[in-house]
N, C-alpha and C. Protein backbone atom coordinates (compact mmCIF):
# COMPACT_ATOMS: atom_id res chain seq x y z
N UNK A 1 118.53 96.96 102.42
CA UNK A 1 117.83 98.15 102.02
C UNK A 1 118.00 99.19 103.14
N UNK A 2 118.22 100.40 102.83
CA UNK A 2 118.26 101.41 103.76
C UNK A 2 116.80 101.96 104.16
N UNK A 3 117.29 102.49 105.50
CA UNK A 3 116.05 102.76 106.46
C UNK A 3 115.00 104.31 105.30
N UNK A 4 116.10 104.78 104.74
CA UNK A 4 115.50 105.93 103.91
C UNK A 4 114.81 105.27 102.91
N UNK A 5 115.29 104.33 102.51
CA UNK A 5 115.04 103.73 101.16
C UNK A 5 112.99 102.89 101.53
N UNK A 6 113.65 102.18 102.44
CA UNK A 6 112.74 101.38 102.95
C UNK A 6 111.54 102.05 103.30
N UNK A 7 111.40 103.12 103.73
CA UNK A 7 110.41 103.67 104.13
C UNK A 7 109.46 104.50 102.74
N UNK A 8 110.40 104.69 102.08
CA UNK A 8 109.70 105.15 100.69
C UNK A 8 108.83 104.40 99.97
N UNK A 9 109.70 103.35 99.87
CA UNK A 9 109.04 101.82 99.07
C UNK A 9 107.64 101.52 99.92
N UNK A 10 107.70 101.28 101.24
CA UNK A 10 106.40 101.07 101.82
C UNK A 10 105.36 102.63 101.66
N UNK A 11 105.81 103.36 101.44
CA UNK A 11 104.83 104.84 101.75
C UNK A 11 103.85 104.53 100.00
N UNK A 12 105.35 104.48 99.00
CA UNK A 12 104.41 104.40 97.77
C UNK A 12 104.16 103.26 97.47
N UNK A 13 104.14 101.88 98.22
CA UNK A 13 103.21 100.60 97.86
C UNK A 13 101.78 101.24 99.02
N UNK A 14 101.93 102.00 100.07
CA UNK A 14 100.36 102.10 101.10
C UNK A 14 99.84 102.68 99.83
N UNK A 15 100.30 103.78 99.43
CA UNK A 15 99.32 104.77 98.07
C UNK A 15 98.94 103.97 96.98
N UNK A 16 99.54 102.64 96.58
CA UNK A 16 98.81 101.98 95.45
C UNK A 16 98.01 101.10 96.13
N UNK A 17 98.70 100.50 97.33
CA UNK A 17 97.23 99.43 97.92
C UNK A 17 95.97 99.88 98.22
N UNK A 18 96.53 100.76 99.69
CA UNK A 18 95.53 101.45 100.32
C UNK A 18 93.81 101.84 99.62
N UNK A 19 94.17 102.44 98.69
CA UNK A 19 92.82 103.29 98.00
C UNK A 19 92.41 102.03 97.61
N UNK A 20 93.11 101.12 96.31
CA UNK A 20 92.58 99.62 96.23
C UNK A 20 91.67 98.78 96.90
N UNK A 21 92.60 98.69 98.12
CA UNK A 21 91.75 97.40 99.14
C UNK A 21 91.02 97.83 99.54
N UNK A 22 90.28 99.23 100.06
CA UNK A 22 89.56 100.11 100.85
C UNK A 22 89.97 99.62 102.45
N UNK A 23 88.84 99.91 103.70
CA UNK A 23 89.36 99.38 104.92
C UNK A 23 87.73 99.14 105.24
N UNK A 24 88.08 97.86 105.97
CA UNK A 24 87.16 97.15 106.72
C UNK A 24 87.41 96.72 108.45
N UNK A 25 86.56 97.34 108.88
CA UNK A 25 87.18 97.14 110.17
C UNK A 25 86.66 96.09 110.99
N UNK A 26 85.84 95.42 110.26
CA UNK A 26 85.11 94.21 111.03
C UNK A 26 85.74 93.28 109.78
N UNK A 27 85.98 91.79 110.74
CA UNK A 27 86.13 90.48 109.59
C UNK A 27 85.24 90.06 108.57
N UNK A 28 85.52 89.84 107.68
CA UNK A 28 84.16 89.74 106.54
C UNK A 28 85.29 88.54 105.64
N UNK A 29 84.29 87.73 105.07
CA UNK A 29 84.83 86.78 103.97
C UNK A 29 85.07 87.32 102.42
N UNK A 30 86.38 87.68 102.17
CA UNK A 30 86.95 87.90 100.56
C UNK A 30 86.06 87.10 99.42
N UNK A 31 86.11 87.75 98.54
CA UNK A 31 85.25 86.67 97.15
C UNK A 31 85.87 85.31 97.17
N UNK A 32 87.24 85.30 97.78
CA UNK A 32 87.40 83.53 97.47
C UNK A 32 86.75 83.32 98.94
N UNK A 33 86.01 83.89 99.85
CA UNK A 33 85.42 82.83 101.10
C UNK A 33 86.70 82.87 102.20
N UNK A 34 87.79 83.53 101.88
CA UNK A 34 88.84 83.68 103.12
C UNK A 34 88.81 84.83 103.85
N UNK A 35 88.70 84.94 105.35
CA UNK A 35 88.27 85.45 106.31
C UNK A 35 89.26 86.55 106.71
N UNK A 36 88.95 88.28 106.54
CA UNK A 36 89.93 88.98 105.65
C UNK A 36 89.05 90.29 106.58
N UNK A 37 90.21 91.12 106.88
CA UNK A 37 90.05 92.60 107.73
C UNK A 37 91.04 93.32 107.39
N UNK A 38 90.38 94.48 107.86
CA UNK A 38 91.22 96.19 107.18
C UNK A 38 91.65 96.36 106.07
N UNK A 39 92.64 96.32 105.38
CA UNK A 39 93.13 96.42 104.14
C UNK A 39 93.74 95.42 103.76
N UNK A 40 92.29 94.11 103.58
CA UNK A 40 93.07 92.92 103.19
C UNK A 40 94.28 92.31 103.84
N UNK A 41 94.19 92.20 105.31
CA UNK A 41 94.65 91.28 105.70
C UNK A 41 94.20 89.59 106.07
N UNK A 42 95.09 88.67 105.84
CA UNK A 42 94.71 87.38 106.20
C UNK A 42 95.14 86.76 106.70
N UNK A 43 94.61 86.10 107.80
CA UNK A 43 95.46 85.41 108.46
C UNK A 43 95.02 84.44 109.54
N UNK A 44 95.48 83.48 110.40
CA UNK A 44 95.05 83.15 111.39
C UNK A 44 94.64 83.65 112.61
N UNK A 45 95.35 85.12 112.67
CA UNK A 45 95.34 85.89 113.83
C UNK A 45 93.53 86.93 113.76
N UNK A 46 92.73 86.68 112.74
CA UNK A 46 91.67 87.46 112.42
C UNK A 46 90.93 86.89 113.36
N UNK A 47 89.89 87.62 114.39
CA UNK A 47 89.18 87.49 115.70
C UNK A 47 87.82 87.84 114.20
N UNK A 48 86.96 86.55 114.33
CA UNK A 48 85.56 86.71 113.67
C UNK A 48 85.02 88.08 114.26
N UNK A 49 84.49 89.00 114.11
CA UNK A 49 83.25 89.64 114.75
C UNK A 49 83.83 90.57 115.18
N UNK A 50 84.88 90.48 115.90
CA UNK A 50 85.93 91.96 116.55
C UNK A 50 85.97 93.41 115.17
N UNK A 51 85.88 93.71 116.30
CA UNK A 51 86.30 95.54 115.48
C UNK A 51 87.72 95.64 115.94
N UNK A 52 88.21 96.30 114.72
CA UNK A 52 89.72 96.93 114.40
C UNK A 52 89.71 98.18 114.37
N UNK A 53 90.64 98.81 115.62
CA UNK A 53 90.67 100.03 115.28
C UNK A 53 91.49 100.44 114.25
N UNK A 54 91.77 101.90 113.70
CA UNK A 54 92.43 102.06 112.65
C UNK A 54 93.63 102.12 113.19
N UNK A 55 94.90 101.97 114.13
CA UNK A 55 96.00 101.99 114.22
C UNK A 55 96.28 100.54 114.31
N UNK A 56 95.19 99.53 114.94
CA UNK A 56 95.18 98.23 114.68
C UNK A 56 95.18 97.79 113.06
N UNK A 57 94.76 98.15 112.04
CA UNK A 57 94.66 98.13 111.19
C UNK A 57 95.97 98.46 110.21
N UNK A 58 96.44 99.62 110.81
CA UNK A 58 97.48 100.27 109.88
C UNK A 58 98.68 99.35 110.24
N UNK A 59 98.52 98.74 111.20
CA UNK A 59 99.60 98.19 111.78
C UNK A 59 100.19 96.74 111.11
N UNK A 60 99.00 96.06 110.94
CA UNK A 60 98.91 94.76 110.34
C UNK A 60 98.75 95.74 108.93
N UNK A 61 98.96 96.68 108.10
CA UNK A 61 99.10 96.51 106.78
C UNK A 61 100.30 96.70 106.90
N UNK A 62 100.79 97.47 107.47
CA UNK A 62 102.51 98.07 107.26
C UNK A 62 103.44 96.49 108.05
N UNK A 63 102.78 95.50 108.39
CA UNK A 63 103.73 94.15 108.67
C UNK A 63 104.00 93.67 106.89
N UNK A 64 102.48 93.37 107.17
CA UNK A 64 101.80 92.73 105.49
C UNK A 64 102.60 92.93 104.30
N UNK A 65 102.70 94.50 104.13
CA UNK A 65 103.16 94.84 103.12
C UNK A 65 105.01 95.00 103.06
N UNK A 66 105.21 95.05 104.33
CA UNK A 66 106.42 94.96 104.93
C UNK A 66 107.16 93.48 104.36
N UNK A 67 106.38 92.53 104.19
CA UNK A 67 106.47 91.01 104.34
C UNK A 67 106.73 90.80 102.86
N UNK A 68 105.57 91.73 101.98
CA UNK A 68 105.83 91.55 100.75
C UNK A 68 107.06 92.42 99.65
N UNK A 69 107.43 93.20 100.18
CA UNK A 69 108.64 94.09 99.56
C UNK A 69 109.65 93.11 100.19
N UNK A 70 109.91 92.29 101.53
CA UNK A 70 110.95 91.67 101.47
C UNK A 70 111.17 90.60 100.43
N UNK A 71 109.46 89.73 100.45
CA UNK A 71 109.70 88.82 99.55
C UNK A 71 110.40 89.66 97.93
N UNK A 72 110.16 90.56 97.67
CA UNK A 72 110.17 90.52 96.50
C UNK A 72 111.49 91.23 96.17
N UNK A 73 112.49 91.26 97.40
CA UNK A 73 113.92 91.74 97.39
C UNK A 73 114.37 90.42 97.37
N UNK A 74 114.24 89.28 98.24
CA UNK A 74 114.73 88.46 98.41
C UNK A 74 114.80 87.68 97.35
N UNK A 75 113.42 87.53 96.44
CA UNK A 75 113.36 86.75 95.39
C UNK A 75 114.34 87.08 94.20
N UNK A 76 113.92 88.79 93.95
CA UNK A 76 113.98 89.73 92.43
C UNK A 76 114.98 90.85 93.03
N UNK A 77 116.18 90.44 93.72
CA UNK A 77 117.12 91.52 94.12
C UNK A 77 117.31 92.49 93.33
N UNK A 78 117.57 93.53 93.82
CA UNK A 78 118.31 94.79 93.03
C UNK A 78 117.51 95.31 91.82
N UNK A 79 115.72 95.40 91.88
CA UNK A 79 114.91 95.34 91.37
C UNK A 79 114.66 97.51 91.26
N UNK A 80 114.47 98.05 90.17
CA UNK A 80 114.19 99.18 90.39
C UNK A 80 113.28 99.84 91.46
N UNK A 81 113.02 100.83 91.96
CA UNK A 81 112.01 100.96 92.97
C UNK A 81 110.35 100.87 92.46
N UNK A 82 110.21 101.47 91.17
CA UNK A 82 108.58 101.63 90.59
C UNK A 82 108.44 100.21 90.35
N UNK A 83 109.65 99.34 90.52
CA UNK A 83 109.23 97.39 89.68
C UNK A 83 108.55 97.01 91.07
N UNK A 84 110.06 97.32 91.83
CA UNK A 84 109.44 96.76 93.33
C UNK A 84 108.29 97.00 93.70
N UNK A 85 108.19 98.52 93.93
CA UNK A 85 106.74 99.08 94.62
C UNK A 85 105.56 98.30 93.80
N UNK A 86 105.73 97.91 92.67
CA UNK A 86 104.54 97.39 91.37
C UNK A 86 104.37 95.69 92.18
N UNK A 87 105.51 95.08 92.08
CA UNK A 87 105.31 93.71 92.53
C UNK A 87 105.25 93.71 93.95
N UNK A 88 105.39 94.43 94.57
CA UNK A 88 105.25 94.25 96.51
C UNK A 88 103.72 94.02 96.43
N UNK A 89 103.16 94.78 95.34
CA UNK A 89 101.35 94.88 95.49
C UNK A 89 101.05 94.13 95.35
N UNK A 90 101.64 93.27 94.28
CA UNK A 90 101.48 92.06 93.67
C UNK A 90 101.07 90.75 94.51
N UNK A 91 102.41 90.49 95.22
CA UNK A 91 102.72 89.70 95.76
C UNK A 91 102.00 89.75 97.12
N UNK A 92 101.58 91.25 97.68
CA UNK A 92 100.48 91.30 98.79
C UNK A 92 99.11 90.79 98.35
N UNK A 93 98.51 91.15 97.26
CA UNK A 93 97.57 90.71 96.99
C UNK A 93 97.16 89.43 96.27
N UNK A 94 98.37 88.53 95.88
CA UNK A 94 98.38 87.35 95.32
C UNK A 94 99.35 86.23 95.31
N UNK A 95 100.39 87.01 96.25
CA UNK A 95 100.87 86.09 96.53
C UNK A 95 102.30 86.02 96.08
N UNK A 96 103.26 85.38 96.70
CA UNK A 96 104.72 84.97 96.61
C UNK A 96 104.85 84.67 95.23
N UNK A 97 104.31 83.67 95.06
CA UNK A 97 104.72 82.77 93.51
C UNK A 97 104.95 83.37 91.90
N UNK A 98 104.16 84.85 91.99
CA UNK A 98 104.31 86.19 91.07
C UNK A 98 105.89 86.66 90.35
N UNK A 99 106.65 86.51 91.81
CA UNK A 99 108.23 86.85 91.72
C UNK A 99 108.72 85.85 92.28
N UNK A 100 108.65 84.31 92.85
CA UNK A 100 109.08 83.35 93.04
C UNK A 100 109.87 82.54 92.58
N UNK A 101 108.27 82.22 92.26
CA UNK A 101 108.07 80.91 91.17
C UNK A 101 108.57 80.75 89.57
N UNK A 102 109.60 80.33 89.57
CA UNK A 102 110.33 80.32 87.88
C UNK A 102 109.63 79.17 86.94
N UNK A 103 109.52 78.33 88.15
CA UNK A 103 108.39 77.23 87.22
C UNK A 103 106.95 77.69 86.87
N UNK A 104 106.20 78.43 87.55
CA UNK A 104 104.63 78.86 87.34
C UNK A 104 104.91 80.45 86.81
N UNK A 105 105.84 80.69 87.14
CA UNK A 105 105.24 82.71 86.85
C UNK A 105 106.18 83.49 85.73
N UNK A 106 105.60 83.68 84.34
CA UNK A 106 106.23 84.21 83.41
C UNK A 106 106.73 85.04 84.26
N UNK A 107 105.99 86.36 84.37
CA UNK A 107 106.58 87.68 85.12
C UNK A 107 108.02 87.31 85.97
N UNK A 108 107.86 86.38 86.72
CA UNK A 108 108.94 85.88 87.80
C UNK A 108 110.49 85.65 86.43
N UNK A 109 110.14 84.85 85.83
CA UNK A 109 110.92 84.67 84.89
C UNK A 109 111.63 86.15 84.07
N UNK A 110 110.74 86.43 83.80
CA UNK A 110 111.40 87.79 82.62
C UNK A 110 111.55 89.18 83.88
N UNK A 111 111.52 88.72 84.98
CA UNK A 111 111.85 89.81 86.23
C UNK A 111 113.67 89.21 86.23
N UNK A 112 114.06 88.08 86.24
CA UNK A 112 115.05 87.16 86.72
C UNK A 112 115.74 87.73 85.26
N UNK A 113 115.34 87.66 83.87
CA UNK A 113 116.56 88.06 82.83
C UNK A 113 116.34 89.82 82.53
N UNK A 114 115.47 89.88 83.39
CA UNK A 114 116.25 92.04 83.41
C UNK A 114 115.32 92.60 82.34
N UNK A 115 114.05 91.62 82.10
CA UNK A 115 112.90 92.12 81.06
C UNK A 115 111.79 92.64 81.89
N UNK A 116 111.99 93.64 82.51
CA UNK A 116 111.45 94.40 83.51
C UNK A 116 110.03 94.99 82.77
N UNK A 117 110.09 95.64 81.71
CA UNK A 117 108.61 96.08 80.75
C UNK A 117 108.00 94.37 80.54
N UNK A 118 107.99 93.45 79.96
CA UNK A 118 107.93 92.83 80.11
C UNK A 118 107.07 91.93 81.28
N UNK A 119 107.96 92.00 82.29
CA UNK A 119 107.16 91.55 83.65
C UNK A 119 106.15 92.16 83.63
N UNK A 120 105.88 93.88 83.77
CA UNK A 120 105.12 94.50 84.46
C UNK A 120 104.08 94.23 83.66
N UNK A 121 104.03 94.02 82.24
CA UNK A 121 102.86 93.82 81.48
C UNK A 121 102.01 92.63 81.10
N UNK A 122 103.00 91.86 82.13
CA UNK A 122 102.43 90.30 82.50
C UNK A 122 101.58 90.08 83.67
């Protein structure tokens, strides 16, 4: 992916997450009970009780979300940009297995035979 390219894809997945996740700058437990700061990050690296500043924050979303547009090149190559930007969210907020998984994930499946309306409405 190009550096022009790349930077777009992350600008318009921050504008669909961002407003979504809101920001939390202290650690707090997600509805499933997993231990979760700023804009829904998770991880082992979360300090209980610490405050996040907001460049600390922006920083670990733009890895995060960074992490999830690769997965979802690597998985669902050569994927339009509005599919990608749609499943990067996806896959940030639920996970790999969305565009993975051919055994568990319709969407993953009908992403893989080019039924792109389809996916998105799965």
């Amino acid at each position: 992916m190009t550096g022009n390219r790349r930077a777009a894809i992350l600008a318009l997945t921050a504008a669909i997450a961002v407003p979504a996740e809101g920001l939390r700058q202290y650690a707090y437990l997600d509805p499933g009970g997993v231990l979760t700061v700023c804009h829904g990050h998770v991880g082992a690296d979360i300090e209980k009780g610490r405050e996040y500043s907001l460049a600390e924050c922006r920083k670990l979303f733009d890895k995060d979300m960074a992490r999830a547009v690769e997965t979802v090149e690597r998985c669902q190559p050569g994927l339009p940009d509005p599919v990608l930007v749609a499943f990067a969210d996806a896959v940030f907020n639920i996970g790999q297995r969305i565009v993975c998984n051919m055994n568990t994930s319709t969407a993953a499946r009908y992403l893989r035979a080019g039924k792109l309306k389809e996916a998105c409405d799965e």
